[in-house]
C-alpha atoms as a PDB file:
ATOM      1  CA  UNK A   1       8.782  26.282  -8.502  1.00  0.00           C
ATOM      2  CA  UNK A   2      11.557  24.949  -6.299  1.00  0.00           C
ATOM      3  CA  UNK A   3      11.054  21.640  -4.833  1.00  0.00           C
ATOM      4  CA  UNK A   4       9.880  20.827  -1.280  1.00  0.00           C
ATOM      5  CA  UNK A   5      12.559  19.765   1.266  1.00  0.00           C
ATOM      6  CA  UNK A   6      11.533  16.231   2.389  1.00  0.00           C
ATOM      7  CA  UNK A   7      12.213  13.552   0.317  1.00  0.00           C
ATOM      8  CA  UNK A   8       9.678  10.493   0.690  1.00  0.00           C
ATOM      9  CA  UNK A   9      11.172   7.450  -0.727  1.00  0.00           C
ATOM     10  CA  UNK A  10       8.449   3.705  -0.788  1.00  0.00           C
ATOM     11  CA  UNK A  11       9.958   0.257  -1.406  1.00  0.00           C
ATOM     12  CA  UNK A  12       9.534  -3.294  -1.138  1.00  0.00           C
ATOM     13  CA  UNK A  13      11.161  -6.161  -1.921  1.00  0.00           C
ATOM     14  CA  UNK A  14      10.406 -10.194  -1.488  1.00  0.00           C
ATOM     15  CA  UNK A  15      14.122 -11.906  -0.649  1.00  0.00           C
ATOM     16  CA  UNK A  16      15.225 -14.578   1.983  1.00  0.00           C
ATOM     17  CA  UNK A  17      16.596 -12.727   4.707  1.00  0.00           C
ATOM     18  CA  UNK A  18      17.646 -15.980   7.393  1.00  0.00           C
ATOM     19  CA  UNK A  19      19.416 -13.100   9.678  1.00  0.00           C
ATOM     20  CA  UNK A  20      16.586 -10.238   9.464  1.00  0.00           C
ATOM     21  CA  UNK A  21      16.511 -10.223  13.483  1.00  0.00           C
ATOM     22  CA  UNK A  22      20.239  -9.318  13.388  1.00  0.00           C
ATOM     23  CA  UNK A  23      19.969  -6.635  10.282  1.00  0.00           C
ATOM     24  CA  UNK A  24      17.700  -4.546  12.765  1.00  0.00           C
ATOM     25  CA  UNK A  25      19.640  -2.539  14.683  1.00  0.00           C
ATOM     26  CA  UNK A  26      22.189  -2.192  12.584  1.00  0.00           C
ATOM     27  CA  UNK A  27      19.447  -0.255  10.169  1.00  0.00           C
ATOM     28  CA  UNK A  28      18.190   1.566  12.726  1.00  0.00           C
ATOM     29  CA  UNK A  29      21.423   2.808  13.724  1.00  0.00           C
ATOM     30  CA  UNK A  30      21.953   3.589  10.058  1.00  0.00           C
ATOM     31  CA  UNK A  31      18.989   5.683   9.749  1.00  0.00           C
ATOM     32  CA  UNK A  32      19.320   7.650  12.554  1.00  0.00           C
ATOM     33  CA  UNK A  33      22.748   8.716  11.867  1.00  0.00           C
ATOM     34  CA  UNK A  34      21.203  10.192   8.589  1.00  0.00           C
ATOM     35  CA  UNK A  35      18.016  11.519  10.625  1.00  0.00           C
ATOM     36  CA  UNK A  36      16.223   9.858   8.616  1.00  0.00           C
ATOM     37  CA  UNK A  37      12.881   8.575   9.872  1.00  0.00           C
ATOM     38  CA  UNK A  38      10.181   6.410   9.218  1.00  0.00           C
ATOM     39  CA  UNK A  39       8.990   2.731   9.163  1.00  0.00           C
ATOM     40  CA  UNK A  40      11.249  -0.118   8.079  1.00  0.00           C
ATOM     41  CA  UNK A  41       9.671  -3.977   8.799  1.00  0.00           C
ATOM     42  CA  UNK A  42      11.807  -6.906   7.677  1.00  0.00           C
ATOM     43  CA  UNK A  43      10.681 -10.422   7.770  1.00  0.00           C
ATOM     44  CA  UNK A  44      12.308 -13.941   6.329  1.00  0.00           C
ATOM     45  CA  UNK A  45      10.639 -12.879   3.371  1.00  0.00           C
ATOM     46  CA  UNK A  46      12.074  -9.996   2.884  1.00  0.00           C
ATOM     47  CA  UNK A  47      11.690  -5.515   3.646  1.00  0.00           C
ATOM     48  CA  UNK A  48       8.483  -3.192   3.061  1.00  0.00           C
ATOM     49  CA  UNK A  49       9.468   0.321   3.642  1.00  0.00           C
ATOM     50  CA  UNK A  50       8.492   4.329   3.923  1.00  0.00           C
ATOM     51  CA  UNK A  51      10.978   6.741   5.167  1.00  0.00           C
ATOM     52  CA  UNK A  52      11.779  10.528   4.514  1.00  0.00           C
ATOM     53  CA  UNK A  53      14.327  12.820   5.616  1.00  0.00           C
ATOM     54  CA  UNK A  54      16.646  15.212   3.674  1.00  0.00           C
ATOM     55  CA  UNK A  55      16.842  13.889   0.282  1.00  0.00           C
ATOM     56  CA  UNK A  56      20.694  13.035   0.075  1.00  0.00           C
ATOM     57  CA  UNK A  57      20.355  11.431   3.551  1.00  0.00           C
ATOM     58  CA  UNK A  58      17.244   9.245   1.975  1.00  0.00           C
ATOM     59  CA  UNK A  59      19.769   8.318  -0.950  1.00  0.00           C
ATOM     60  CA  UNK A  60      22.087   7.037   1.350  1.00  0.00           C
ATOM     61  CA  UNK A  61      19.949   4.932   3.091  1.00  0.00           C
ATOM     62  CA  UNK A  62      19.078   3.574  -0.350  1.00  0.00           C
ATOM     63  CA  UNK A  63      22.473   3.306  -1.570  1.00  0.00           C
ATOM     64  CA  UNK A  64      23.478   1.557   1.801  1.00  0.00           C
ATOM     65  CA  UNK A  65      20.683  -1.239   0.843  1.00  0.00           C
ATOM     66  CA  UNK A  66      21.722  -1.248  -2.370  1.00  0.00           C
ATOM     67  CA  UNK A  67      25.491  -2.139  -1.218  1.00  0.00           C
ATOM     68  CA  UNK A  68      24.177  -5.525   0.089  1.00  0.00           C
ATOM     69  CA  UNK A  69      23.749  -7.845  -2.493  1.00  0.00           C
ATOM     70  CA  UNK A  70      20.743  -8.977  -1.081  1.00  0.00           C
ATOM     71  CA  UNK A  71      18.935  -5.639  -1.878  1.00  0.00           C
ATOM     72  CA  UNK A  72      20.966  -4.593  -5.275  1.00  0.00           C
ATOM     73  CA  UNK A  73      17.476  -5.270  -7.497  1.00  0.00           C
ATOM     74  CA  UNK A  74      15.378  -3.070  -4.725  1.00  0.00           C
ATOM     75  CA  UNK A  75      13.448   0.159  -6.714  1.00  0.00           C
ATOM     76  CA  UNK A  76      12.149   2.697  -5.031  1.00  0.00           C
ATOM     77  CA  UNK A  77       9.155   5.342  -5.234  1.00  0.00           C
ATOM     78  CA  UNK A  78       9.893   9.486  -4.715  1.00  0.00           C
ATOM     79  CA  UNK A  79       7.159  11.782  -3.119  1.00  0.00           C
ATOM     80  CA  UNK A  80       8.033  15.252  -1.699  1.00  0.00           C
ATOM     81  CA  UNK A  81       6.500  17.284   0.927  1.00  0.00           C
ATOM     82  CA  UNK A  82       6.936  20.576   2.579  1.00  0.00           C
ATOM     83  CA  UNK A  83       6.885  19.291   6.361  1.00  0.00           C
ATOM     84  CA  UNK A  84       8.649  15.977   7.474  1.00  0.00           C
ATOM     85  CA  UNK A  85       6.192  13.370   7.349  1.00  0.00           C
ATOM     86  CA  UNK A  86       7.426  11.100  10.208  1.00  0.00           C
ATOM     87  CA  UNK A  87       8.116  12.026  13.597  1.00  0.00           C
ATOM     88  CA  UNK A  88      10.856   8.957  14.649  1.00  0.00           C
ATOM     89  CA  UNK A  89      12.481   6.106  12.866  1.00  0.00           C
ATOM     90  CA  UNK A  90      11.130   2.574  13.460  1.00  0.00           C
ATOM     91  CA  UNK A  91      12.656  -1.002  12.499  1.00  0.00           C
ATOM     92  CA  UNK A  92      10.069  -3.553  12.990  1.00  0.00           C
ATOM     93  CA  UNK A  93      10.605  -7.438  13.138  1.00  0.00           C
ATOM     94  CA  UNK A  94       7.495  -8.970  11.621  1.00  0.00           C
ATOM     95  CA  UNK A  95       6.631 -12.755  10.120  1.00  0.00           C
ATOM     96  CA  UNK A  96       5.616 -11.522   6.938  1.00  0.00           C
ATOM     97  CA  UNK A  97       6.015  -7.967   5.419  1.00  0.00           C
ATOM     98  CA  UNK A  98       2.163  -7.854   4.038  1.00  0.00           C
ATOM     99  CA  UNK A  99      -0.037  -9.986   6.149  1.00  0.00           C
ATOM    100  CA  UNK A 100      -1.713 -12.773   4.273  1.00  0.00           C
ATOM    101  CA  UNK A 101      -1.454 -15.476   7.317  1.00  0.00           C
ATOM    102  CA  UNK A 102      -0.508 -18.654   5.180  1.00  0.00           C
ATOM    103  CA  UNK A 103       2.540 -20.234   6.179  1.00  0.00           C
ATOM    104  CA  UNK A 104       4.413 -21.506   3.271  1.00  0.00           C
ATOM    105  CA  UNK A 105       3.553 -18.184   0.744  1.00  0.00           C
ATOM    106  CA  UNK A 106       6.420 -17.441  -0.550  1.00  0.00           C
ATOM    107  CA  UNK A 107       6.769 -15.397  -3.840  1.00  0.00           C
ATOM    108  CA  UNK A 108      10.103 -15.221  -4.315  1.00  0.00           C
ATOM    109  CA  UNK A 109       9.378 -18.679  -5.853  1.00  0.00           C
ATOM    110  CA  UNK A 110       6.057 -18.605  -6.227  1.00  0.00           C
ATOM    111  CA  UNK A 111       4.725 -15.305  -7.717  1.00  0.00           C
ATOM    112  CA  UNK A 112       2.532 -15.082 -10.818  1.00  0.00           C
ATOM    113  CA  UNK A 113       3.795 -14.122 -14.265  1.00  0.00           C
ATOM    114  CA  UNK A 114       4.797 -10.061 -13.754  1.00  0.00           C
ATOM    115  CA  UNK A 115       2.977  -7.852 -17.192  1.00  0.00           C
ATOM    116  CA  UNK A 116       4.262  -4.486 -18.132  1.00  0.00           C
ATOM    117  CA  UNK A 117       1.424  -1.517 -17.705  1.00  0.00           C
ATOM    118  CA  UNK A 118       2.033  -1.534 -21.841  1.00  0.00           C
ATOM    119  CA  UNK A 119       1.135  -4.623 -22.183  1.00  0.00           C
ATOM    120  CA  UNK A 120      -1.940  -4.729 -19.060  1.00  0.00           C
ATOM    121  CA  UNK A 121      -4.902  -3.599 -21.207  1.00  0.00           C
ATOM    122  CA  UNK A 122      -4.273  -6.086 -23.657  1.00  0.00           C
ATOM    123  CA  UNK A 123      -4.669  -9.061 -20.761  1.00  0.00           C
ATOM    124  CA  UNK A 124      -7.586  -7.899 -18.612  1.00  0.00           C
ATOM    125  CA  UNK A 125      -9.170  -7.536 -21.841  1.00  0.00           C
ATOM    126  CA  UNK A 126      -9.421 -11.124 -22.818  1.00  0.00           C
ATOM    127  CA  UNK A 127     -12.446 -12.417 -21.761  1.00  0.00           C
ATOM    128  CA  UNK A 128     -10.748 -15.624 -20.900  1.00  0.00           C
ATOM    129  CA  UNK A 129      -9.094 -13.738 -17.843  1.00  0.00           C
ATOM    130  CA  UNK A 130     -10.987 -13.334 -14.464  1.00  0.00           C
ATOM    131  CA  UNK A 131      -9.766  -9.590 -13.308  1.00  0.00           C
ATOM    132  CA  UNK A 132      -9.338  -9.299  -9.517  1.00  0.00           C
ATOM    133  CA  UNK A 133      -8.757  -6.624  -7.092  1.00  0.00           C
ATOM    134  CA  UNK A 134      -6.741  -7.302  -4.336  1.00  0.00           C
ATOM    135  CA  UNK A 135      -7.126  -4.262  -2.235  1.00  0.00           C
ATOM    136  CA  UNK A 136      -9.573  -3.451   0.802  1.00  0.00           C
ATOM    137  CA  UNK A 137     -12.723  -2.252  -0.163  1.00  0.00           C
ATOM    138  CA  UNK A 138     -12.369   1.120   1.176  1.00  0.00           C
ATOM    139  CA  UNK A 139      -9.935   1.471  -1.501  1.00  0.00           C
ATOM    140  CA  UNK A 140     -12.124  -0.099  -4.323  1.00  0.00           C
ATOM    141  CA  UNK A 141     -14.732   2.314  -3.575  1.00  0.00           C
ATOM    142  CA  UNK A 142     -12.535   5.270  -5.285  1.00  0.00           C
ATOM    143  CA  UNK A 143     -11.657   3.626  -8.083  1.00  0.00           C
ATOM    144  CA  UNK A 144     -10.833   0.417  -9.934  1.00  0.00           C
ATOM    145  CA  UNK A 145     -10.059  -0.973 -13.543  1.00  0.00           C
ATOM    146  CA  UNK A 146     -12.474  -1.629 -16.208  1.00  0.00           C
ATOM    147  CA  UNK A 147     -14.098  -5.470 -15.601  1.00  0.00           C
ATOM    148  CA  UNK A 148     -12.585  -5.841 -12.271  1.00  0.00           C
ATOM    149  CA  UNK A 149     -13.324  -8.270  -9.210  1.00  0.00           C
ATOM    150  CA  UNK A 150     -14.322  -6.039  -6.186  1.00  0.00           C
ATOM    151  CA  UNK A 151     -13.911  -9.081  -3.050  1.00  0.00           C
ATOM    152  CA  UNK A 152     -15.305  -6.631  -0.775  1.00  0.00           C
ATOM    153  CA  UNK A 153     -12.652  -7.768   1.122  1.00  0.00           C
ATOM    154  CA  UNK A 154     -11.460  -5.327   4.910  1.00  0.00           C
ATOM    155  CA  UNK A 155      -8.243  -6.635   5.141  1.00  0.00           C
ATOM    156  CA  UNK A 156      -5.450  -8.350   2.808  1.00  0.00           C
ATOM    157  CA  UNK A 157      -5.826 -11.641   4.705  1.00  0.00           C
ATOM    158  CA  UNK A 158      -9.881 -11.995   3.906  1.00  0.00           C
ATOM    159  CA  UNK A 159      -8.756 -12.313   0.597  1.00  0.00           C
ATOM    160  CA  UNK A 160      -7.916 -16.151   1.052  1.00  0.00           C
ATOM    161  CA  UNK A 161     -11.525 -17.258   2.423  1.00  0.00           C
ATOM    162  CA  UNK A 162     -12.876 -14.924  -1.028  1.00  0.00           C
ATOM    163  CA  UNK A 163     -10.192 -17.280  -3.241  1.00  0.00           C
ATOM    164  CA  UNK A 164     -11.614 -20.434  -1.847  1.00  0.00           C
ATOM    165  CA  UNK A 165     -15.275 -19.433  -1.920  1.00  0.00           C
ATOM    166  CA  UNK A 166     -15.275 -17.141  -5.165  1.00  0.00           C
ATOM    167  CA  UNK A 167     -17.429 -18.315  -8.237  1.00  0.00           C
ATOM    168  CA  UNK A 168     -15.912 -16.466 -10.577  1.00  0.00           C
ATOM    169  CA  UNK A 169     -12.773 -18.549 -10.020  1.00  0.00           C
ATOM    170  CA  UNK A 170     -14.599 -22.234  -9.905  1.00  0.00           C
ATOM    171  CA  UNK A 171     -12.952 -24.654 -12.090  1.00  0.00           C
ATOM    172  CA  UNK A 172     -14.672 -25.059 -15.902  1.00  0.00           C
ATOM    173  CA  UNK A 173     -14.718 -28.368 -17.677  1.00  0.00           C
ATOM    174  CA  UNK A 174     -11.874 -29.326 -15.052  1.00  0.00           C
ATOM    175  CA  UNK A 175      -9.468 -26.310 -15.334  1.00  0.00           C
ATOM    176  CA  UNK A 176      -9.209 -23.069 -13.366  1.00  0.00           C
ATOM    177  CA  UNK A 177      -9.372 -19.872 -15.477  1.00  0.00           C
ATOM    178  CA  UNK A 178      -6.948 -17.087 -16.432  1.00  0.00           C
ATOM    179  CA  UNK A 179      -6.173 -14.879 -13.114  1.00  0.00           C
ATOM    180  CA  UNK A 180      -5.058 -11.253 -13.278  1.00  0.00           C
ATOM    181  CA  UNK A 181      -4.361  -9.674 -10.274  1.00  0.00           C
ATOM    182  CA  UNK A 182      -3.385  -5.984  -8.980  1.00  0.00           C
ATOM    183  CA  UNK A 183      -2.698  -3.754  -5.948  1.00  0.00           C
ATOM    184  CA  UNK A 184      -1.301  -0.220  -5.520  1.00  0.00           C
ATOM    185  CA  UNK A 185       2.613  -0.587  -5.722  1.00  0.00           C
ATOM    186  CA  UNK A 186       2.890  -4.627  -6.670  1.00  0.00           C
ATOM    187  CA  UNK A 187       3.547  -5.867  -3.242  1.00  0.00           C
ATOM    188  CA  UNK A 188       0.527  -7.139  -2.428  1.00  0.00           C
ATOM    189  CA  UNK A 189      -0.549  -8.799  -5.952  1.00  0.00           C
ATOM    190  CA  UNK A 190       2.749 -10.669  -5.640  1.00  0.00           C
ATOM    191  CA  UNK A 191       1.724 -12.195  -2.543  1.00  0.00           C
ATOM    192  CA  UNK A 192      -1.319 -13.299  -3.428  1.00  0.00           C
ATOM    193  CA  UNK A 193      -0.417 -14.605  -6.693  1.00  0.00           C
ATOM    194  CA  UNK A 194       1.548 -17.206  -4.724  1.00  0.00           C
ATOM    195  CA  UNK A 195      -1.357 -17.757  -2.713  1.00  0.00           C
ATOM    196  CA  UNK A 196      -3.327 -18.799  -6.158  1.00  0.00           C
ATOM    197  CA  UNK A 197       0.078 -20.790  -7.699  1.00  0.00           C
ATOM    198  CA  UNK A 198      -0.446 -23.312  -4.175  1.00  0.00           C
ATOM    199  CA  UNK A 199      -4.200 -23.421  -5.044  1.00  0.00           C
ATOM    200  CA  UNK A 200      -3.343 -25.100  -8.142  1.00  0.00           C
ATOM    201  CA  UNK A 201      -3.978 -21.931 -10.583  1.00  0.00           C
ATOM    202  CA  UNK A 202      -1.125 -22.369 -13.249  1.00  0.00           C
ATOM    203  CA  UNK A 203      -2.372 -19.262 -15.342  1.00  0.00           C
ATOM    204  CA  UNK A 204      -1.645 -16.056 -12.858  1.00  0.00           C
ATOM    205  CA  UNK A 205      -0.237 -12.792 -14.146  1.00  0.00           C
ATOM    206  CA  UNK A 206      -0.184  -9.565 -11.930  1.00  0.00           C
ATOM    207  CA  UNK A 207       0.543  -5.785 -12.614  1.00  0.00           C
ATOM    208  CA  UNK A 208       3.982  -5.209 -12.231  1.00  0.00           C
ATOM    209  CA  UNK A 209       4.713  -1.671 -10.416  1.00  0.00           C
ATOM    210  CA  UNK A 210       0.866  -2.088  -9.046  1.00  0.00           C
ATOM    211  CA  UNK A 211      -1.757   0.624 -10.084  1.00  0.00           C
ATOM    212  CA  UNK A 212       0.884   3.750  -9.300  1.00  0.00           C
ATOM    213  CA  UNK A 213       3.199   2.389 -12.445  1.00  0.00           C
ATOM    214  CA  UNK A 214       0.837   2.009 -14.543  1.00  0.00           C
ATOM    215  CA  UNK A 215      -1.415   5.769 -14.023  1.00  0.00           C
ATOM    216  CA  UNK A 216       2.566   7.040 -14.647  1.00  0.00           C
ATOM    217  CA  UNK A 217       3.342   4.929 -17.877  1.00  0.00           C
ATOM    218  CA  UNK A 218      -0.206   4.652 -19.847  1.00  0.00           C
ATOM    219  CA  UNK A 219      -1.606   7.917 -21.216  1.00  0.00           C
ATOM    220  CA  UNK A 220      -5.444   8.820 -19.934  1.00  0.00           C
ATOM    221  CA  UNK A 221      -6.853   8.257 -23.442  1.00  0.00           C
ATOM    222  CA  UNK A 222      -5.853   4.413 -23.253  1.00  0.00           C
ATOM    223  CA  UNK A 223      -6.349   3.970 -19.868  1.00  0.00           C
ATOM    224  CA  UNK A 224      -8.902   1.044 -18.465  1.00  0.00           C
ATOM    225  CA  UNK A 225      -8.583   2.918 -14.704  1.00  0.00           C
ATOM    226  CA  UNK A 226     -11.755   4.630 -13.889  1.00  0.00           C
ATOM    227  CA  UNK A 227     -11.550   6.344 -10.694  1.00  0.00           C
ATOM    228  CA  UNK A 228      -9.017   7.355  -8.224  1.00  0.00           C
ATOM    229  CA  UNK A 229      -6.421   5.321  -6.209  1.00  0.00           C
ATOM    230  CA  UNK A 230      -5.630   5.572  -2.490  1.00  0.00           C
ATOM    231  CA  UNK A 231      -2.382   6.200  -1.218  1.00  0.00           C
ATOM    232  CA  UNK A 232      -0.858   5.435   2.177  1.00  0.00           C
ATOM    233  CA  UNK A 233       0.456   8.634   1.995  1.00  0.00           C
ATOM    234  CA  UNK A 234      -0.874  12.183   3.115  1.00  0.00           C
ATOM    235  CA  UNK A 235      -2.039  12.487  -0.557  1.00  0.00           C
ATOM    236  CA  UNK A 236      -4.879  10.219   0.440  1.00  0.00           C
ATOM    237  CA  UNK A 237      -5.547   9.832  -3.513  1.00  0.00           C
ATOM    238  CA  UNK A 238      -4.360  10.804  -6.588  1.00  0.00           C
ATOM    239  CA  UNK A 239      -5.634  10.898  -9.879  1.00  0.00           C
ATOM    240  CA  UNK A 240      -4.396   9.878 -13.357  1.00  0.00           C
ATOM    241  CA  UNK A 241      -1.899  12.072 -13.571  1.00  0.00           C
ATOM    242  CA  UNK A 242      -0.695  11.429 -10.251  1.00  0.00           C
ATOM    243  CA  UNK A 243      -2.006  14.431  -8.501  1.00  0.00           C
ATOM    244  CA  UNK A 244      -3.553  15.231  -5.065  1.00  0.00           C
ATOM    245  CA  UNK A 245      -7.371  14.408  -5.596  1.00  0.00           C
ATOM    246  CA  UNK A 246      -8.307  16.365  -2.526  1.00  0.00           C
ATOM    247  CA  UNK A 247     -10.196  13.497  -0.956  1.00  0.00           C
ATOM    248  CA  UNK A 248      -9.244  13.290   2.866  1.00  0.00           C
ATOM    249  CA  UNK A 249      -8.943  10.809   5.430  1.00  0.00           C
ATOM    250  CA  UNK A 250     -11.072  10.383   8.534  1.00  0.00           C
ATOM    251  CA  UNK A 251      -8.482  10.568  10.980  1.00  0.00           C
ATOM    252  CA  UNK A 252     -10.137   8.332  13.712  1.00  0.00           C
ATOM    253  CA  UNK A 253     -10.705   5.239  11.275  1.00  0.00           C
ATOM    254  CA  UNK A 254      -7.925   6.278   8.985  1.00  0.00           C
ATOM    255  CA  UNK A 255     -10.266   5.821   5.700  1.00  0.00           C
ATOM    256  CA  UNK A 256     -11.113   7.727   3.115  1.00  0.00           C
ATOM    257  CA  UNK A 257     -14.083  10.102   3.330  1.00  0.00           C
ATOM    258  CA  UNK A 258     -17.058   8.686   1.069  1.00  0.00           C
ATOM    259  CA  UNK A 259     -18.717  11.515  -1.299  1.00  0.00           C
ATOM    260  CA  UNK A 260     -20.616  13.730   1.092  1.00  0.00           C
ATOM    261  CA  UNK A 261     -19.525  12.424   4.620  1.00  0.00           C
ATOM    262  CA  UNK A 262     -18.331  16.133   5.488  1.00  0.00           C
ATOM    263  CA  UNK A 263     -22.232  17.113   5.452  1.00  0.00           C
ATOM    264  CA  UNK A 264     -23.738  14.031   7.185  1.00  0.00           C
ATOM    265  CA  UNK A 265     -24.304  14.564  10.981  1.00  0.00           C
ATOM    266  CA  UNK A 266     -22.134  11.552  11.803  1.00  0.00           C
ATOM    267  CA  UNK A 267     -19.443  13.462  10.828  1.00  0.00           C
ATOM    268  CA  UNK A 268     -16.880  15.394  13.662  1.00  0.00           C
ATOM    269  CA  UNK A 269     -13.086  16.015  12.083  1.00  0.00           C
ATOM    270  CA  UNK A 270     -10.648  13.488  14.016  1.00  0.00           C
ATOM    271  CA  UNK A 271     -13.612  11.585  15.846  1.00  0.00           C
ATOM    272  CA  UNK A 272     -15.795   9.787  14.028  1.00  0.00           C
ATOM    273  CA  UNK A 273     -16.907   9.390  10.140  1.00  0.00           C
ATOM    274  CA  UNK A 274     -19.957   7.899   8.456  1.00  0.00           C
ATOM    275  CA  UNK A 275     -17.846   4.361   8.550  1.00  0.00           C
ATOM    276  CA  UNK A 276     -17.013   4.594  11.536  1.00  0.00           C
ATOM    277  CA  UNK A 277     -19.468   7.130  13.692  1.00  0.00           C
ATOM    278  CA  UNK A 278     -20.798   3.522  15.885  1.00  0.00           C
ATOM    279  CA  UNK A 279     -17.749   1.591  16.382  1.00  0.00           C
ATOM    280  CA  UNK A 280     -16.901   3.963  19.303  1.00  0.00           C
ATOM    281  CA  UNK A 281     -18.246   4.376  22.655  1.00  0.00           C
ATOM    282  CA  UNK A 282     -18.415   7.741  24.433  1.00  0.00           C
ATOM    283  CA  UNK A 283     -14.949   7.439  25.714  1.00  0.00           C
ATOM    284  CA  UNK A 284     -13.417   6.544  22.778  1.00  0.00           C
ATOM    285  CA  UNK A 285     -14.928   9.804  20.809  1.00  0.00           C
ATOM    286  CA  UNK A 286     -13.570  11.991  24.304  1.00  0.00           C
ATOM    287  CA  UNK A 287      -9.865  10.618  23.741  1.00  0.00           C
ATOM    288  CA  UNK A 288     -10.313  11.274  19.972  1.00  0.00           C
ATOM    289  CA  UNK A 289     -11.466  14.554  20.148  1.00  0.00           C
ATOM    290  CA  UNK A 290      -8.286  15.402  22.967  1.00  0.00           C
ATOM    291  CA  UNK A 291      -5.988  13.726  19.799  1.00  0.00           C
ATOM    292  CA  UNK A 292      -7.221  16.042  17.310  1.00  0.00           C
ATOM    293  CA  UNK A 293      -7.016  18.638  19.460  1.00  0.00           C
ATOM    294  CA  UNK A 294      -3.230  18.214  20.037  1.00  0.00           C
ATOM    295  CA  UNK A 295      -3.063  17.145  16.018  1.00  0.00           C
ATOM    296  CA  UNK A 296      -4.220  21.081  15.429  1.00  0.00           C
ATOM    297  CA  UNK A 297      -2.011  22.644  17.614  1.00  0.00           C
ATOM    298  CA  UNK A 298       1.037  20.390  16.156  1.00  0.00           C
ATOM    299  CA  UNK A 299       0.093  21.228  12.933  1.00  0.00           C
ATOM    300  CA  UNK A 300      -0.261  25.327  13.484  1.00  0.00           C
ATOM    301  CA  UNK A 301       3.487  24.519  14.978  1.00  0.00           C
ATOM    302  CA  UNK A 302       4.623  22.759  11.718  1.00  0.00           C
ATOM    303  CA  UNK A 303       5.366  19.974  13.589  1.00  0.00           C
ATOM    304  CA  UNK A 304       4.193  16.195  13.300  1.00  0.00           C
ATOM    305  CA  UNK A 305       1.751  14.987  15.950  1.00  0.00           C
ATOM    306  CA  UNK A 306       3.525  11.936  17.201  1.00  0.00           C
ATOM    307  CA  UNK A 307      -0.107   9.966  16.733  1.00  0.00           C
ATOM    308  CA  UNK A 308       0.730  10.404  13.303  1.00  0.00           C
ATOM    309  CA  UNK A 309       0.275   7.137  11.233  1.00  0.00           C
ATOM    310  CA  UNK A 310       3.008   5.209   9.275  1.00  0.00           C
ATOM    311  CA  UNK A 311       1.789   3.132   6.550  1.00  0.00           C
ATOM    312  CA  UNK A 312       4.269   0.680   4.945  1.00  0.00           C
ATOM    313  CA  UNK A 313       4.463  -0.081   1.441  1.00  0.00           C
ATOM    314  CA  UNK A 314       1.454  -1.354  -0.664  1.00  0.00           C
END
């Protein structure tokens, strides 16, 4: 089967970047050259990243990272699709590359103790260890490991009121328990196991390579995932073995279809889902249903709608 022409490539990486302003354009200028496209942001804290192009041009925009000493540990994640997935290149300047909205976060100090998928199942099942998702609960809902915290949380920053309010993370006989934390690809269980290092937990471990690493290192048979995980990719989700579930995305609200939404009368493709059929007025459904429109006849052109959606790195 030969392999599709576009190249996706997802990485992150926490590092002090004093002159990220002035590293802008330069990338940008970078990328284009190579037509690649895509989202970049860079903060102090470091880069969060999805582009795709031609797949040597998407090397060199690795390898040209990679030059810089600040980026020589960065690691990267491949997916491949028949159409380009992006229809321009963006560099964004942003205060933090995953928005948690406490000043002072910083995990490339900070961050909890990092555990190998091998070795993941043998933590979160020590009943010492209070098991927390991190991720929104739109993402929960499809699947989730054995034991786990659900915050119920609708964006990454809730998670810091949950933290401070949470029972299951109240202090017994005078010390806070064992904390195990995880996300989809590590960046955002890194960030908030600084947040729980300043809140005085000394005990924090999180899944290194997030979810995705571990569904491609630990065999089904041994697995404690139950489920499927969402991607910010046009996979939507992806099962244990890392393929396609066929779930798909509501394209107004940009979440994932619950079981059955397709047959409930709330449902119209591009306008409006079951989670989001009465957050819109009239209006807002007329614009939507002119976007899909113009998404249908991009997409029987091959082309990329340019309201397509860029999602960074999670």
């Amino acid at each position: 089967m030969p392999i599709p022409p576009y190249l996706t490539a997802a990485f992150y990486l926490f590092v002090d970047l004093p002159d990220y302003i002035a590293r802008r354009q330069v990338l940008l200028d970078f990328c284009e050259r190579h037509e690649v496209k895509g989202l970049i942001l860079l903060a102090r804290e470091g880069i969060n990243s999805t582009i795709a192009g031609q797949p040597d041009n998407v090397h060199a925009v690795l390898a040209y990272l990679r030059a810089d000493p600040k980026f020589a540990t960065l690691q990267h994640k491949e997916s491949w699709s028949d159409v380009p997935p992006f229809h321009r290149m963006k560099v964004r300047l942003k205060k933090e590359i995953v928005t948690l909205g406490v000043p002072g976060i910083s995990p490339i100090h900070m961050a909890g103790t990092y555990v190998k998928p091998s070795d993941w199942n043998t933590l979160i099942s020590d009943p010492d260890v209070v098991l927390i998702d991190t991720r929104n609960d739109y993402e929960v809902e499809l699947g989730t490991f054995t034991g786990a915290i659900d915050p119920k949380i609708k964006t990454f920053s809730a998670l810091v009121k949950w933290v401070d309010e949470a029972e299951a993370l109240a202090a017994q006989t005078g010390k806070k328990p064992k904390v195990a934390m995880f996300c989809t690809g590590g960046i955002r269980c890194e960030k908030s196991t600084a947040l729980m290092r300043t809140k005085g937990f000394e005990e924090v471990y999180h899944l290194e390579g997030g979810i995705l690493k571990y569904l491609e290192e630990v065999p089904p048979e041994q697995s404690q995932w139950h489920g499927e995980c969402f991607v910010f990719d046009d996979r939507v989700s992806v099962d244990h073995h890392l393929k396609r579930s066929g779930r798909q995305l509501c394209h107004n609200c940009r979440d994932p279809l619950p079981d059955g939404a397709m047959q409930s009368p709330e449902f119209e493709k591009g306008v409006s889902c079951p989670r989001c059929f009465s957050k819109g007025d009239e209006e807002h459904k007329r614009r939507a249903r002119e976007r899909q429109k113009q998404y249908e006849l991009a997409k029987a052109r091959r082309e990329l709608h340019i309201g397509s959606k860029i999602a960074p790195h999670k």
